[in-house]
N, C-alpha and C. Protein backbone atom coordinates (compact mmCIF):
# COMPACT_ATOMS: atom_id res chain seq x y z
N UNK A 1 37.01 -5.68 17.87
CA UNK A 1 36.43 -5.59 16.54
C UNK A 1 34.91 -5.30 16.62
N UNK A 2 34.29 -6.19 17.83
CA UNK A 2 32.93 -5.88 17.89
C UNK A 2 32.31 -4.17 18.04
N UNK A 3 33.15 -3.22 18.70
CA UNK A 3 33.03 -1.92 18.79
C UNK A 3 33.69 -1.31 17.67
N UNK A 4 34.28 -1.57 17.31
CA UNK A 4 35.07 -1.01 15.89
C UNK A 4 34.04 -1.17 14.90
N UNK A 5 33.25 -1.77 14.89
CA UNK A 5 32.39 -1.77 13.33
C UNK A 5 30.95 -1.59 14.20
N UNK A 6 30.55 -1.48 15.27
CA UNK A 6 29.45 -0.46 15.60
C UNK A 6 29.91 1.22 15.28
N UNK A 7 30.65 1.94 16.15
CA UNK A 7 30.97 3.16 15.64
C UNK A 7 32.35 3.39 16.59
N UNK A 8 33.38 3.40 15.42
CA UNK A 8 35.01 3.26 16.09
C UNK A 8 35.24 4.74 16.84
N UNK A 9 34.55 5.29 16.43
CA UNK A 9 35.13 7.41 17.02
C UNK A 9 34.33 7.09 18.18
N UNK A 10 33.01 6.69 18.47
CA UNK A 10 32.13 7.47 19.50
C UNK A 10 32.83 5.82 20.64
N UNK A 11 32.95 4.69 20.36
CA UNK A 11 33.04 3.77 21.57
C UNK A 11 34.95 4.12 21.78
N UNK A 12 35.64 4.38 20.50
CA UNK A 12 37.28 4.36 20.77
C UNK A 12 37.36 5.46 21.66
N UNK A 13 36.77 6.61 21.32
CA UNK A 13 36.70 7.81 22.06
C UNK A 13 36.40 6.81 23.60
N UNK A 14 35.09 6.57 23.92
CA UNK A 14 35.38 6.06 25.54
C UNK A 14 36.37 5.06 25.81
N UNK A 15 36.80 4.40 24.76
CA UNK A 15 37.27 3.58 25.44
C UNK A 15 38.88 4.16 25.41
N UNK A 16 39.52 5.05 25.07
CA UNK A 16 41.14 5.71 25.35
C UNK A 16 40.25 6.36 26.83
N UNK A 17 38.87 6.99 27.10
CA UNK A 17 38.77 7.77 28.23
C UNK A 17 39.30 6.78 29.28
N UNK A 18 38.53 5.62 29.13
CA UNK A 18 38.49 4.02 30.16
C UNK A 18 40.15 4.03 30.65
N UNK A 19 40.48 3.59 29.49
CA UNK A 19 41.97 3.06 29.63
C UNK A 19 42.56 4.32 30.30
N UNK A 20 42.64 5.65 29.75
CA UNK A 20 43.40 6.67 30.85
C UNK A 20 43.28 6.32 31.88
N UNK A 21 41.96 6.94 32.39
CA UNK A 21 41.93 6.87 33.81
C UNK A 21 41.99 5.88 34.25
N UNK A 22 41.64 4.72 33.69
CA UNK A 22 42.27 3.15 34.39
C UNK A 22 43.78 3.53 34.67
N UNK A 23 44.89 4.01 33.97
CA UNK A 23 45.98 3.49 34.03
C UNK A 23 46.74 5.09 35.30
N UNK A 24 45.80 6.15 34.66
CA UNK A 24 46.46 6.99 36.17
C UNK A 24 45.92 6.36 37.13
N UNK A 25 44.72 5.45 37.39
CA UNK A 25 44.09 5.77 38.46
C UNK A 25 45.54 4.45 39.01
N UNK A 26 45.69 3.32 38.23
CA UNK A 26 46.44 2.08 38.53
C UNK A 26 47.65 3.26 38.86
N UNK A 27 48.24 3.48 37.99
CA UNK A 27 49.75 4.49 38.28
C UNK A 27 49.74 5.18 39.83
N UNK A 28 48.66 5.81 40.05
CA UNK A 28 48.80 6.60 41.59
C UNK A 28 48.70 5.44 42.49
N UNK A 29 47.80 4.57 42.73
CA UNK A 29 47.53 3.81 43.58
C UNK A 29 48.93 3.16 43.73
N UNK A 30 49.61 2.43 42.60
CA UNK A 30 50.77 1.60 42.81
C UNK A 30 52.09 2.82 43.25
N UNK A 31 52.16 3.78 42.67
CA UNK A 31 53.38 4.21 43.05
C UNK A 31 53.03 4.97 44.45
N UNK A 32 51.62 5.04 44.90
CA UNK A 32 51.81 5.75 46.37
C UNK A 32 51.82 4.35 47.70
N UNK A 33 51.60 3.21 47.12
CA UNK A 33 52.27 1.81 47.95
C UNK A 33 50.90 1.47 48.33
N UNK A 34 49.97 1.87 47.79
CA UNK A 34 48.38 0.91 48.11
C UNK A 34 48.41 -0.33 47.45
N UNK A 35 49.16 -0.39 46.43
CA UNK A 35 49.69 -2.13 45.85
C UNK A 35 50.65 -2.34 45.11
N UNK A 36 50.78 -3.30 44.67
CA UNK A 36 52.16 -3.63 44.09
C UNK A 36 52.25 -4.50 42.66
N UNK A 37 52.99 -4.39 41.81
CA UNK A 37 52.75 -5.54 41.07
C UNK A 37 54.73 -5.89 41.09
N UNK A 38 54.86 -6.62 42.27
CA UNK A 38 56.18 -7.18 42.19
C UNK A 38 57.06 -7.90 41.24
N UNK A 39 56.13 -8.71 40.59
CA UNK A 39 56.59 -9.06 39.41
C UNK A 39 55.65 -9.23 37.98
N UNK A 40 56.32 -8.38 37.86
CA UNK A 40 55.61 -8.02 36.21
C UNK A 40 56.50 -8.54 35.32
N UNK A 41 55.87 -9.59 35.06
CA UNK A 41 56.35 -10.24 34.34
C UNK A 41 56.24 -9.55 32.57
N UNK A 42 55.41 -9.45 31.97
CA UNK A 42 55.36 -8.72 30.69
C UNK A 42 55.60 -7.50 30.37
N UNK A 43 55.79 -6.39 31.45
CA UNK A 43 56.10 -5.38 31.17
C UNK A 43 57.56 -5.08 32.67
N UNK A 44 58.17 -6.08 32.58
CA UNK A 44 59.66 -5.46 33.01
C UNK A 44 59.76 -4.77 34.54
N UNK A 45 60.40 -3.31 34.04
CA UNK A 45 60.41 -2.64 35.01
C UNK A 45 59.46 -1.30 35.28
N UNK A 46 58.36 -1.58 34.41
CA UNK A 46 57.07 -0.62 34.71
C UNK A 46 56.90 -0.79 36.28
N UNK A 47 55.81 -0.16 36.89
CA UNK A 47 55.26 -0.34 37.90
C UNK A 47 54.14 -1.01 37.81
N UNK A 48 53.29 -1.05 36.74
CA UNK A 48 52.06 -1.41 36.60
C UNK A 48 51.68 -2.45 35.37
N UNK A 49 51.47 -3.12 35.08
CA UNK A 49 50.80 -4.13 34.02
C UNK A 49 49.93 -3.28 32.70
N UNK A 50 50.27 -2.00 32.20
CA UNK A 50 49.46 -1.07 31.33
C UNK A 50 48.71 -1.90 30.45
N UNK A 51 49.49 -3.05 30.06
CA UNK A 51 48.36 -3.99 29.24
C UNK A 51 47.04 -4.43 29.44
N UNK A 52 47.53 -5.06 30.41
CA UNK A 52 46.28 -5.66 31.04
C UNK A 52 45.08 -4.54 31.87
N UNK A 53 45.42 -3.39 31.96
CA UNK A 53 45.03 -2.18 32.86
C UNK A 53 44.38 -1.69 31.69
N UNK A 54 44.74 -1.73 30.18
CA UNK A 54 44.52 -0.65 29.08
C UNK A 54 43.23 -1.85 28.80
N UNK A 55 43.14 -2.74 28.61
CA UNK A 55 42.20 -4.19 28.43
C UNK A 55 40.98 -4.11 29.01
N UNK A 56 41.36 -4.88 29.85
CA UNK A 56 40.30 -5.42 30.97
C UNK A 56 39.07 -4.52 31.46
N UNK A 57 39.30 -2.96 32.10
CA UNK A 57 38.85 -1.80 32.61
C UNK A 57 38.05 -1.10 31.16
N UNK A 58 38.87 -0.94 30.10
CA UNK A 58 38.08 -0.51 29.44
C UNK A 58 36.70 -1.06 28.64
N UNK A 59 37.48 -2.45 28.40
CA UNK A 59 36.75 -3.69 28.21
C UNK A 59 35.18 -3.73 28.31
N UNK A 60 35.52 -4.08 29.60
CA UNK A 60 34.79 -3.65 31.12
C UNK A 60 33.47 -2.74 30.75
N UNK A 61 33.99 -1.56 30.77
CA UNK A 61 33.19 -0.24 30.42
C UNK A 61 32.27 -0.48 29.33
N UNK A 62 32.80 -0.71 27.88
CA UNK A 62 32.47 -0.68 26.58
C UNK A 62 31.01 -1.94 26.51
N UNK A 63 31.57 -3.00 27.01
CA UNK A 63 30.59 -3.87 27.55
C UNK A 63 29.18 -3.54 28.17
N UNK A 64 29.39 -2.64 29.32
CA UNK A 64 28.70 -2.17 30.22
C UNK A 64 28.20 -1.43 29.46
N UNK A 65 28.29 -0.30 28.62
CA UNK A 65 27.35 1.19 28.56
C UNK A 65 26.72 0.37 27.48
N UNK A 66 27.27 -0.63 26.23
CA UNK A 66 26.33 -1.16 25.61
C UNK A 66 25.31 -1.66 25.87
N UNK A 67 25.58 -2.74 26.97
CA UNK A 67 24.38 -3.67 27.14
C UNK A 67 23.39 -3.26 28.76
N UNK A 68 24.02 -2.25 29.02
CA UNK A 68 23.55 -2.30 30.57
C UNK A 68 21.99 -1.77 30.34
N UNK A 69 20.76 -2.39 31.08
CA UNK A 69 19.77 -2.00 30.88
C UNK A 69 19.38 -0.47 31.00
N UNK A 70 17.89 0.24 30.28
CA UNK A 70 17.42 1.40 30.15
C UNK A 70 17.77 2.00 32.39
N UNK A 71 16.54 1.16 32.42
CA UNK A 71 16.36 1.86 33.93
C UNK A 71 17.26 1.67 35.07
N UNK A 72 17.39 2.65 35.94
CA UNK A 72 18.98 2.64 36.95
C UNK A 72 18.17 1.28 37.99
N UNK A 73 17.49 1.18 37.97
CA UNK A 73 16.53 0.06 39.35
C UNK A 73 17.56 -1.31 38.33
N UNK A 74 17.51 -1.05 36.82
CA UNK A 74 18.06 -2.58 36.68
C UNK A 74 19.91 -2.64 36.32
N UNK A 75 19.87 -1.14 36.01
CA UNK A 75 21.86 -0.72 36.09
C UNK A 75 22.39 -1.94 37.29
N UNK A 76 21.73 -1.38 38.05
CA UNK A 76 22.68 -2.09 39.39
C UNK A 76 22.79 -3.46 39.41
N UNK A 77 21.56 -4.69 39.87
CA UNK A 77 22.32 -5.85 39.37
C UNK A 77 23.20 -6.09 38.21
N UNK A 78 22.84 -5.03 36.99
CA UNK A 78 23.53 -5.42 35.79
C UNK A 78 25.19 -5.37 36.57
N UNK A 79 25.15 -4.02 37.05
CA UNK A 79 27.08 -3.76 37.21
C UNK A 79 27.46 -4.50 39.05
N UNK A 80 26.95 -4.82 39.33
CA UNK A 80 26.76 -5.79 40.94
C UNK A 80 27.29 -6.77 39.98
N UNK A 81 26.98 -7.62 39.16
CA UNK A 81 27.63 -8.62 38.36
C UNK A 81 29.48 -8.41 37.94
N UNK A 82 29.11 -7.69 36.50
CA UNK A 82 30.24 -6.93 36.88
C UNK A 82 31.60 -6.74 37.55
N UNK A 83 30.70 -6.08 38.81
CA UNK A 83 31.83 -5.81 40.04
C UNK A 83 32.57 -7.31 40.81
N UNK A 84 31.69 -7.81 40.84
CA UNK A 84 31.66 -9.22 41.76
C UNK A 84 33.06 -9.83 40.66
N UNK A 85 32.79 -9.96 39.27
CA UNK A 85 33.70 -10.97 37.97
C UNK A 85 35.00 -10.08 38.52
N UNK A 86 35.23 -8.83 38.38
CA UNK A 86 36.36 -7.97 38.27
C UNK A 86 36.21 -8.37 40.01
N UNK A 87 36.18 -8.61 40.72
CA UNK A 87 36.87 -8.79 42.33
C UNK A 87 37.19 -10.04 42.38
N UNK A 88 36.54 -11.41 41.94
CA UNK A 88 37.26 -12.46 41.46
C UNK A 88 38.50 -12.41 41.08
N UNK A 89 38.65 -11.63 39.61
CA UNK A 89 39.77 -11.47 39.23
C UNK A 89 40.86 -11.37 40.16
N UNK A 90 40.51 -10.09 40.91
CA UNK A 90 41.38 -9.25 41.63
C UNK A 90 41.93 -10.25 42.94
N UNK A 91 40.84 -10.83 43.52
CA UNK A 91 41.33 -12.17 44.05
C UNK A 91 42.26 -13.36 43.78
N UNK A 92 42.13 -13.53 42.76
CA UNK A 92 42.99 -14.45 41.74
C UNK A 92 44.17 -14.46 41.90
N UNK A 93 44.17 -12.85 41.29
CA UNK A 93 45.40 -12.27 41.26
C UNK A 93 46.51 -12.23 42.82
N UNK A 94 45.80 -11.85 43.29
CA UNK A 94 46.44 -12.07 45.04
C UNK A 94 46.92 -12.23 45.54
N UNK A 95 46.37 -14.25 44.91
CA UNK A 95 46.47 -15.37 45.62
C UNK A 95 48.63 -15.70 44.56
N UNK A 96 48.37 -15.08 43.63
CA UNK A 96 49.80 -15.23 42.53
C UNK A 96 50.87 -14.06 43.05
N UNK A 97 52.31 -14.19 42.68
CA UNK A 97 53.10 -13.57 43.08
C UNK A 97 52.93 -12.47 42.16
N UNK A 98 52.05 -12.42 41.46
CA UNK A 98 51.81 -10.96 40.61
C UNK A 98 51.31 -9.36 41.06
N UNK A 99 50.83 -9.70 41.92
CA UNK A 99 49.92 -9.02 42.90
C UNK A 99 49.99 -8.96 44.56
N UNK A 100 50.07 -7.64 44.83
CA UNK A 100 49.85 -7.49 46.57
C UNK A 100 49.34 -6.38 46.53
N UNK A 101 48.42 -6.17 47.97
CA UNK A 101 48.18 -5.20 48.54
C UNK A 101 49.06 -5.06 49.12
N UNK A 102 49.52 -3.19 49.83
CA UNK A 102 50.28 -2.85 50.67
C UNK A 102 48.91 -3.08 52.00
N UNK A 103 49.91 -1.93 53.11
CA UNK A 103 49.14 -2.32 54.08
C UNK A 103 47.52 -1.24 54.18
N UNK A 104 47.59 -0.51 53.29
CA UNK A 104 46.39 0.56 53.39
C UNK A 104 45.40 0.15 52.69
N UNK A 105 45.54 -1.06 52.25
CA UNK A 105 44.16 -1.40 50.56
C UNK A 105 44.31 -2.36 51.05
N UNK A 106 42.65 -2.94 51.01
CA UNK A 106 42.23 -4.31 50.56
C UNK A 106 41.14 -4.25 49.82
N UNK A 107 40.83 -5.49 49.91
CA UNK A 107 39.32 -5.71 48.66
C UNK A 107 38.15 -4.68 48.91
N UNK A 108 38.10 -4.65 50.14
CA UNK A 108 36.98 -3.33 50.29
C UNK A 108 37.03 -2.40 49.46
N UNK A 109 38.41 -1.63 49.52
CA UNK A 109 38.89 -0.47 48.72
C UNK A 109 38.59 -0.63 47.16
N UNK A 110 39.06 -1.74 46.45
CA UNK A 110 39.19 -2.01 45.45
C UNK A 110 37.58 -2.20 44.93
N UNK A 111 36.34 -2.65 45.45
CA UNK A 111 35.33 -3.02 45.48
C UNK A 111 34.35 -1.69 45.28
N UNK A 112 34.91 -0.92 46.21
CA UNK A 112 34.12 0.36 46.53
C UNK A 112 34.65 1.57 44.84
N UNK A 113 35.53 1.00 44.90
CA UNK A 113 36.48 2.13 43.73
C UNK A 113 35.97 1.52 42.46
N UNK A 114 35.57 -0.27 42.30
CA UNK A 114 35.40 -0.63 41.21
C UNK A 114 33.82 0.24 40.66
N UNK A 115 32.98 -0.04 41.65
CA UNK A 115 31.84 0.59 42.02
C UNK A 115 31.65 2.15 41.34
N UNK A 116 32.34 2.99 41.74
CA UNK A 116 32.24 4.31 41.58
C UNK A 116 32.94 4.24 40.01
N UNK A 117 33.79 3.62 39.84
CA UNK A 117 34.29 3.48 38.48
C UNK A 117 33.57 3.35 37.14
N UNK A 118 33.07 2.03 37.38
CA UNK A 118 32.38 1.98 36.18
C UNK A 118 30.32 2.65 36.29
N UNK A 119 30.42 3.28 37.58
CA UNK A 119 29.37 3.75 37.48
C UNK A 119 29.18 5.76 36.97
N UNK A 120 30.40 5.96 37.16
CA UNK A 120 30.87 7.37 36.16
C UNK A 120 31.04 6.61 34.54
N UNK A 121 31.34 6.01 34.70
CA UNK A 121 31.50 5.50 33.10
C UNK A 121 30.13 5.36 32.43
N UNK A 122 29.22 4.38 32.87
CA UNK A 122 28.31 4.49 32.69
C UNK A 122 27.34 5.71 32.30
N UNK A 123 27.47 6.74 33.14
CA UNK A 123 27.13 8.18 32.96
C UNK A 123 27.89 8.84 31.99
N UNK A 124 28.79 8.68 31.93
CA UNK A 124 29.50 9.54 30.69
C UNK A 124 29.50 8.98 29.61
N UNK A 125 29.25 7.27 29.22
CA UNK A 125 29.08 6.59 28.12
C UNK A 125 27.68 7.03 27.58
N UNK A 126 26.60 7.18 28.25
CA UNK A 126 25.15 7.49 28.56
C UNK A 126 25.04 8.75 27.51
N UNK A 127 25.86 9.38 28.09
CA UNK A 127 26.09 11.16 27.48
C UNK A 127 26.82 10.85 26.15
N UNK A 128 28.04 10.06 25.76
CA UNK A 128 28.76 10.01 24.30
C UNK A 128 28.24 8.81 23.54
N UNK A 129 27.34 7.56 24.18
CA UNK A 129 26.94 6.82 22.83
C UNK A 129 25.38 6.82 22.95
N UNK A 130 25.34 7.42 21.90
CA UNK A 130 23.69 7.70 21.02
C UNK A 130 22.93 6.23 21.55
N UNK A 131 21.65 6.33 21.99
CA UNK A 131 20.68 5.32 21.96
C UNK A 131 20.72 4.19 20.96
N UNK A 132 21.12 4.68 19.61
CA UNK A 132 20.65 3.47 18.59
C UNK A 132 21.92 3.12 18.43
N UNK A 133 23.46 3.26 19.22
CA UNK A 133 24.39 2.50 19.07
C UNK A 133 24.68 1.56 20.72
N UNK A 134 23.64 1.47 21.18
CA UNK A 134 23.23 0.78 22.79
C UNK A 134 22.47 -0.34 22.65
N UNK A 135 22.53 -1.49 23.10
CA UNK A 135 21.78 -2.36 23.25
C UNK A 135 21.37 -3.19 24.66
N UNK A 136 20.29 -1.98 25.18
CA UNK A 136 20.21 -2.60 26.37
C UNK A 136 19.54 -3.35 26.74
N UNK A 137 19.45 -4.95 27.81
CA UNK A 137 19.29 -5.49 28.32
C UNK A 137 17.47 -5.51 28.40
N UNK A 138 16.51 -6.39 27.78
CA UNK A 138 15.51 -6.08 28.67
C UNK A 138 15.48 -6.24 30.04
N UNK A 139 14.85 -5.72 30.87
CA UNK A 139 14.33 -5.70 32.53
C UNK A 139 13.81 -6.46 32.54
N UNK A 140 12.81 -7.09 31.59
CA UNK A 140 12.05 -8.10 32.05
C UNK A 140 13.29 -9.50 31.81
N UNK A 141 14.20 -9.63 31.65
CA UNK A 141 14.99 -10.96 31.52
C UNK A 141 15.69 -10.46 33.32
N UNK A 142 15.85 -9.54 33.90
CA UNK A 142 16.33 -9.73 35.30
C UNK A 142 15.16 -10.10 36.61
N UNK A 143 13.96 -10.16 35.95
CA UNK A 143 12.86 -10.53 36.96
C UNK A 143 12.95 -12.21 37.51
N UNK A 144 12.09 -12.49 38.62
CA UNK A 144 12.34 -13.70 39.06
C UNK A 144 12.61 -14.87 37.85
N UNK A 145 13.20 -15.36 37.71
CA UNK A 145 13.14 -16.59 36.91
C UNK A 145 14.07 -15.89 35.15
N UNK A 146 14.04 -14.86 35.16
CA UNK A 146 14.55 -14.65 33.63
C UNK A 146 16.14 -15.36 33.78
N UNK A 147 16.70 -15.21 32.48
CA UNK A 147 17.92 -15.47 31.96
C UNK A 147 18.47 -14.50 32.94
N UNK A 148 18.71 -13.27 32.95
CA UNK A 148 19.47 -12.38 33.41
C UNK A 148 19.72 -12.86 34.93
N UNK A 149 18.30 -12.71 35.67
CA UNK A 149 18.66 -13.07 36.84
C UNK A 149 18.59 -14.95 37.63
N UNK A 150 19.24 -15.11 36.57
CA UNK A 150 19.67 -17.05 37.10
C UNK A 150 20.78 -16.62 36.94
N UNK A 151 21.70 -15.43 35.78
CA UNK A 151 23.32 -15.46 35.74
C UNK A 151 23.98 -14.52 36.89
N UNK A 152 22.59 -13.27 36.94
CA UNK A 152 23.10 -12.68 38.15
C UNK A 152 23.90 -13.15 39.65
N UNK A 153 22.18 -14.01 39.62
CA UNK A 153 22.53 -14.62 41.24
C UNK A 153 23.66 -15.88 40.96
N UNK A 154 23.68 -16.74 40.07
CA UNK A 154 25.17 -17.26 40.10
C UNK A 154 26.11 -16.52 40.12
N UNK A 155 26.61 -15.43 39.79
CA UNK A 155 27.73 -14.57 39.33
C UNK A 155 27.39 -14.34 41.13
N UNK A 156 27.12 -13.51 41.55
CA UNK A 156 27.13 -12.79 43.54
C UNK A 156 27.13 -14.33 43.62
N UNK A 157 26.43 -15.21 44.24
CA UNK A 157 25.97 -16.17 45.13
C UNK A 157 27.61 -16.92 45.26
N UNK A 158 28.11 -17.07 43.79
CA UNK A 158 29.48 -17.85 43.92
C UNK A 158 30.67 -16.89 44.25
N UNK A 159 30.66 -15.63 43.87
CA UNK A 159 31.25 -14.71 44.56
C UNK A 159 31.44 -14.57 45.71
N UNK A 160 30.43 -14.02 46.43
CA UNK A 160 30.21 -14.18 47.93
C UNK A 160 30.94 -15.20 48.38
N UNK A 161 30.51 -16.50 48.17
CA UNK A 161 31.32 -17.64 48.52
C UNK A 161 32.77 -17.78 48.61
N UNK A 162 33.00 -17.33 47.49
CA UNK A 162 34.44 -17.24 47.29
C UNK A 162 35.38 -16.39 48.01
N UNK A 163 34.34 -14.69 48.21
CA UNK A 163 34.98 -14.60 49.57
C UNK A 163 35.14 -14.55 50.64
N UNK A 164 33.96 -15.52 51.04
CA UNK A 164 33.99 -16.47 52.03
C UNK A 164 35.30 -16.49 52.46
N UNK A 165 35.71 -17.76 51.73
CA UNK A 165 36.73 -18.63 51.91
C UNK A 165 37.33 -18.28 51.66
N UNK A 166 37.82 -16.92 50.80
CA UNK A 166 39.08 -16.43 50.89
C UNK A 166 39.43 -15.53 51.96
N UNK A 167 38.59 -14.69 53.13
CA UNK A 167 38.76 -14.20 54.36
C UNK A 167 39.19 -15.44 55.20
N UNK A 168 38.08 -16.15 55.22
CA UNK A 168 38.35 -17.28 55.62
C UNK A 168 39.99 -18.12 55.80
N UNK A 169 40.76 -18.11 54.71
CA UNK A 169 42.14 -18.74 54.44
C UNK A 169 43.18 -17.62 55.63
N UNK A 170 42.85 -15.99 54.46
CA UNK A 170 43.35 -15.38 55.46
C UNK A 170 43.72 -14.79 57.15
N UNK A 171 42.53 -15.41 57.13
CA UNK A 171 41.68 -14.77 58.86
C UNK A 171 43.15 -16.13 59.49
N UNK A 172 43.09 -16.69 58.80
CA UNK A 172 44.03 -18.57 59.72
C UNK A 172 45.31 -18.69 59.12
């Protein structure tokens, strides 16, 4: 609703782009055996979770091109955040019978792809939503001590950690 009553054509427009290519990009990956969703529970005998794929990713995006700061020096912690929440997830997921990697993908893959993902998005959101429907981030809230960067470095610092210990579980 929150993008629907800023401007429904220019954010719906990215956000059916989001969700496509979220759901070919999910569709190739799962049906060429880089992962699995064994049991899908809400969508049957799909291959893929389209719900949650049409959601989350675009979500994701719409979030991002709004609020992500002016200058690319502060893009990056902004979507380093981001990336880190969506690999949590993806961890989560994993660890549940909902989710596997085959043997060619792991988190690296998924990390590196999240990366390039929402950083084309970013660029092409850049190009379809007008300045005065953007609200970006001051830079000065990611400098030592701001708001931005106390949530940053919690968001990585507990990340990291997490997969720590989740190599960690696996490695034993």
């Amino acid at each position: 609703m929150y993008f629907i009553k800023l401007d429904w054509k220019k954010y719906g427009l990215l956000y059916i782009f989001a969700a496509v290519s979220a759901n070919v990009l999910c569709y190739l990956f799962t049906w060429s055996g880089l992962y699995s969703f064994p049991n899908n529970l809400l969508h049957g005998d799909l291959l893929m979770p389209i719900g949650l794929v049409s959601t989350a990713f675009p979500l994701a995006v719409l979030l991002g091109v709004r609020f992500s700061p002016e200058k690319w020096i502060w893009k990056i912690p902004f979507y380093w955040g981001i990336v880190h929440i969506g690999m949590v997830a993806e961890a989560v997921l994993m660890i549940t019978p909902i989710f596997k990697f085959g043997p060619e993908w792991d988190l690296w893959d998924s990390y590196s792809l999240r990366w390039g993902y929402y950083l084309l998005f970013e660029l092409l959101g850049s190009k379809m939503i007008p300045p005065h429907l953007r609200k970006p981030m001051s830079h000065e809230s990611f400098r030592y001590g701001g708001w931005a960067w106390i949530v940053f470095h919690i968001v990585v610092i507990v990340t990291i950690f997490l997969m720590g210990v989740y190599t960690g579980i696996t490695l034993f």
